[in-house]
Protein backbone atom coordinates (compact mmCIF):
# COMPACT_ATOMS: atom_id res chain seq x y z
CA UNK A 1 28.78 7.27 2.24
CA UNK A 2 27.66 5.07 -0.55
CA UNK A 3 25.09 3.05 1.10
CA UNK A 4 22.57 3.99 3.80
CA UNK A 5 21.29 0.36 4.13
CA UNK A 6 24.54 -1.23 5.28
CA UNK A 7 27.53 -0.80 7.10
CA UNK A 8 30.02 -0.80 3.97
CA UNK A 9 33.87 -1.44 5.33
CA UNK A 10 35.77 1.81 5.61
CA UNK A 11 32.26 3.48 7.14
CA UNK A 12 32.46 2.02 10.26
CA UNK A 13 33.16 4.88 11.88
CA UNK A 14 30.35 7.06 10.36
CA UNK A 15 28.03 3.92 11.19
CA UNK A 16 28.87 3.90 14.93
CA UNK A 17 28.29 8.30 14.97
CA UNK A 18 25.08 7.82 13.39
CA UNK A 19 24.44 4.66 15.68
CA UNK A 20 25.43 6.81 18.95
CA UNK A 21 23.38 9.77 17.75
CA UNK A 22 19.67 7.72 17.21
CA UNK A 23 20.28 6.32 19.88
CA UNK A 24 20.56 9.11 22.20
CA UNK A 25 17.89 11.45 20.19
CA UNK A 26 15.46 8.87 19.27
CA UNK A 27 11.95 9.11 21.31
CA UNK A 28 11.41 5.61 23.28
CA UNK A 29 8.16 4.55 20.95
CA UNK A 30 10.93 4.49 18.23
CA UNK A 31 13.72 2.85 20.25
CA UNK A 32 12.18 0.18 21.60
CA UNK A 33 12.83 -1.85 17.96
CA UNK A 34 16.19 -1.74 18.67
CA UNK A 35 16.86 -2.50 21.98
CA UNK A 36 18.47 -5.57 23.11
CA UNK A 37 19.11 -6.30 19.30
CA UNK A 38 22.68 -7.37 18.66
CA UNK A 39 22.35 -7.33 14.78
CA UNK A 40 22.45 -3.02 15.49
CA UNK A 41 24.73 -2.41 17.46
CA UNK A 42 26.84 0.27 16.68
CA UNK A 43 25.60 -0.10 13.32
CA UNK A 44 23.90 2.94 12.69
CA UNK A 45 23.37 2.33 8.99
CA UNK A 46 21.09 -0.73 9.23
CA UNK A 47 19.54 0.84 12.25
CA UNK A 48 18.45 3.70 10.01
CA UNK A 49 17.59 1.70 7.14
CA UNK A 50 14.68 -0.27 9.79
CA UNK A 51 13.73 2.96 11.09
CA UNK A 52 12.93 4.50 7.60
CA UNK A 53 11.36 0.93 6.75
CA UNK A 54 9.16 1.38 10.23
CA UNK A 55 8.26 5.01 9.71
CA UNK A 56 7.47 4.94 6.38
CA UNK A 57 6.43 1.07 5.15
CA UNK A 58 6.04 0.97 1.09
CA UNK A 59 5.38 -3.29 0.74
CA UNK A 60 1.93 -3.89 -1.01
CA UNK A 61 0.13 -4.28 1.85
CA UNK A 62 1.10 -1.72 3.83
CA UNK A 63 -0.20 1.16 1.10
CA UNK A 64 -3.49 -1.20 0.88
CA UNK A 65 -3.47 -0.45 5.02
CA UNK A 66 -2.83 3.50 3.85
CA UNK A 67 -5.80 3.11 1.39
CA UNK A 68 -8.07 1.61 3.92
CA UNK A 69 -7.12 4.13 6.33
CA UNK A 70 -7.78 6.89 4.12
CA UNK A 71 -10.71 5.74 3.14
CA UNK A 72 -12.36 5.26 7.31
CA UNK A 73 -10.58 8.55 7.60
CA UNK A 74 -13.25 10.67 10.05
CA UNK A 75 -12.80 12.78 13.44
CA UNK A 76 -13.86 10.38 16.06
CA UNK A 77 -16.43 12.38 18.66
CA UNK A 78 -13.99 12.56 21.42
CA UNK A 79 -10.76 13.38 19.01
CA UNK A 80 -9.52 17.23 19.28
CA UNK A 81 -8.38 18.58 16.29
CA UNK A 82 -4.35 18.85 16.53
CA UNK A 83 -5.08 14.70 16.98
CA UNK A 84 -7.41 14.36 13.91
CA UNK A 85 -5.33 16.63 11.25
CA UNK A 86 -2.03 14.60 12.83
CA UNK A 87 -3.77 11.21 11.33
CA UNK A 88 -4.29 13.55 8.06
CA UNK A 89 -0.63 14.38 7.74
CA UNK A 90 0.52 10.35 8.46
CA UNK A 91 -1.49 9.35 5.97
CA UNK A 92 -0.54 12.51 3.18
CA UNK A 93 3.14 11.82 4.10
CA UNK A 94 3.00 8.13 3.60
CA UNK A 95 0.52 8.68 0.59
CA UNK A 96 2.06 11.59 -0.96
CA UNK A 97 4.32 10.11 -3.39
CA UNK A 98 1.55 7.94 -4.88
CA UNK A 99 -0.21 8.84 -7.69
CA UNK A 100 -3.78 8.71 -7.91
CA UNK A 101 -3.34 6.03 -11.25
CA UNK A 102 -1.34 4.04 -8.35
CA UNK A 103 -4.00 4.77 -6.09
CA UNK A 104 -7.16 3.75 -7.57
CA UNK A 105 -6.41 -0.36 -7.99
CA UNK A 106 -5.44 0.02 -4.29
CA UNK A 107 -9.28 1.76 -3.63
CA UNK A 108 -10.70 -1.44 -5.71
CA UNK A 109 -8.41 -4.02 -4.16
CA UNK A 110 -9.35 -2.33 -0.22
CA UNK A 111 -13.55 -2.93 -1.33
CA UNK A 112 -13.14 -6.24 -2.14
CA UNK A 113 -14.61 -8.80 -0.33
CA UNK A 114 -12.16 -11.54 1.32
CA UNK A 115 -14.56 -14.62 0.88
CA UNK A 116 -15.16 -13.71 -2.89
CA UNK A 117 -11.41 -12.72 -3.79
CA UNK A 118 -9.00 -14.62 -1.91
CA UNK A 119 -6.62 -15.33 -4.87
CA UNK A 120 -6.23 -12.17 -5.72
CA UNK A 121 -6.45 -10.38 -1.87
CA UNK A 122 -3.74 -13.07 -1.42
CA UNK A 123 -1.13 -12.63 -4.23
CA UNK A 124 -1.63 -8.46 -3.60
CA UNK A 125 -0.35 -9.72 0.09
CA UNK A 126 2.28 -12.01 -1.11
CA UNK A 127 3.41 -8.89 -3.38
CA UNK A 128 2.43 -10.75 -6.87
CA UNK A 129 3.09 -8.49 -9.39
CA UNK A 130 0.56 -9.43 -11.63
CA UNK A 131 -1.68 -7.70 -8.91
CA UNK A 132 0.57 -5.27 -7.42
CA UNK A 133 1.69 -3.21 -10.64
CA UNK A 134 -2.16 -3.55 -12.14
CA UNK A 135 -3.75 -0.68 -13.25
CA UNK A 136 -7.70 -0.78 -13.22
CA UNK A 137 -8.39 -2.91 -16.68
CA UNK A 138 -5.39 -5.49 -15.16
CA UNK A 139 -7.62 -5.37 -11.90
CA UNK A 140 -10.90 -6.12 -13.69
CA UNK A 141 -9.67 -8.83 -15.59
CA UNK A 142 -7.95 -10.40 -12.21
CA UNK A 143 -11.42 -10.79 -10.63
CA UNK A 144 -13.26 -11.40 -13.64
CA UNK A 145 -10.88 -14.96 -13.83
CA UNK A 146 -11.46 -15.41 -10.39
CA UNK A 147 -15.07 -14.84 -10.97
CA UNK A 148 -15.28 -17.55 -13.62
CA UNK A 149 -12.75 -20.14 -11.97
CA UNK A 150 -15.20 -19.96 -9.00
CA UNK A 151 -18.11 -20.15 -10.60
CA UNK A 152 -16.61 -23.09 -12.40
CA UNK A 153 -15.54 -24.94 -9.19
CA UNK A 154 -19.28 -24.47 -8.54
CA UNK A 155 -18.07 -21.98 -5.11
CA UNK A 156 -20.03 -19.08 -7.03
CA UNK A 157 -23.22 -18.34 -9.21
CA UNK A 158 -22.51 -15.49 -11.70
CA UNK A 159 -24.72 -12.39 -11.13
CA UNK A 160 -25.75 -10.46 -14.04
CA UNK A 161 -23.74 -7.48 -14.49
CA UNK A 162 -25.79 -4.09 -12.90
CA UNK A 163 -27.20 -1.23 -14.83
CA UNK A 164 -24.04 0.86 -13.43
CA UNK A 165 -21.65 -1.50 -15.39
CA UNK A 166 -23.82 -2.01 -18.55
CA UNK A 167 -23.63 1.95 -18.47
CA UNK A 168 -19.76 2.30 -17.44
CA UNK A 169 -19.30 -0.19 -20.65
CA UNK A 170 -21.79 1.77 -22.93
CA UNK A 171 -20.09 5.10 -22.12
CA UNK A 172 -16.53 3.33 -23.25
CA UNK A 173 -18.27 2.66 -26.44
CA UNK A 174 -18.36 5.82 -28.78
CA UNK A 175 -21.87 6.41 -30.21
CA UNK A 176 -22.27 6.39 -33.73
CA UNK A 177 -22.66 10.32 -33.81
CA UNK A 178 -19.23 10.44 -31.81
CA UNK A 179 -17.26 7.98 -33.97
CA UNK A 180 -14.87 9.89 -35.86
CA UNK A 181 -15.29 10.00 -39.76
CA UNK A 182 -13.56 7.44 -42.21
């Protein structure tokens, strides 16, 4: 097999096996999506490729879902604990090959608020790369134009920046005692 997203010719056969075999082992909650669905029958490659694609979504805003998700994470009064630590484990297998560099403009994008940001919330939906493959700084900067395009539209008033930024920015700038000789 070369492909596992299509039915390639010359695989037909392996493509119907596979086809047969989800079909019969597959739990209903998962077979429903394919039921009365010409465009899989008997082709067990493409049925496996949506299946993966359901199980395990990876498009922007599914892993902004993930992040959200992780972040409400708590054991609801009435939830037992094989329920609670089986939310744990969806969210650590759909999380786990994400690194936490990955994960942090997904924690600032999932905080921000949809009236303020909808140019950005928007072209993280649409998959814009520009706001997608952003690390923190390319984050910062995103909402800082957004900021100042608002502001100049007149939507927005700029608010004076908070003693928590003035220090994050301090503590990014060496003191004189810490800046390395000449």
């Amino acid at each position: 097999v070369t492909s596992w997203a299509t039915t390639l010719p010359g695989q037909e056969i392996y493509s119907k096996r596979l086809y047969a075999d989800m079909m019969s082992k597959l739990p209903t909650a998962q077979l429903h999506q394919f039921l009365s669905r010409p465009e899989f029958v008997n082709r067990g490659f493409e049925m496996l490729h949506a299946l993966h694609a359901h199980m395990d979504p990876s498009s922007p805003e599914n892993r902004l879902a993930d992040v959200k998700n992780l972040s409400s994470l708590a054991m609801k009064p009435d939830e037992n604990v094989a329920a609670y630590m089986l939310n744990v484990r969806i969210l650590s297998n759909r999380l786990s090959s994400v690194s936490i560099d990955t994960l942090m403009p997904l924690f600032a994008i999932s905080g921000l608020n949809d009236s303020r940001f909808p140019g950005v919330i928007n072209r993280f939906s649409q998959g814009g790369p520009e706001v997608v493959k952003a690390n923190l700084a390319g984050i910062e900067r995103l909402l800082t134009r957004e900021t100042e395009r608002r502001v100049t539209m007149g939507y927005d008033q700029i608010t004076p920046p908070t003693a928590a930024s003035a220090n994050r920015v301090q503590a990014a700038t060496p003191a004189p005692q810490d800046a390395p000789p000449n």
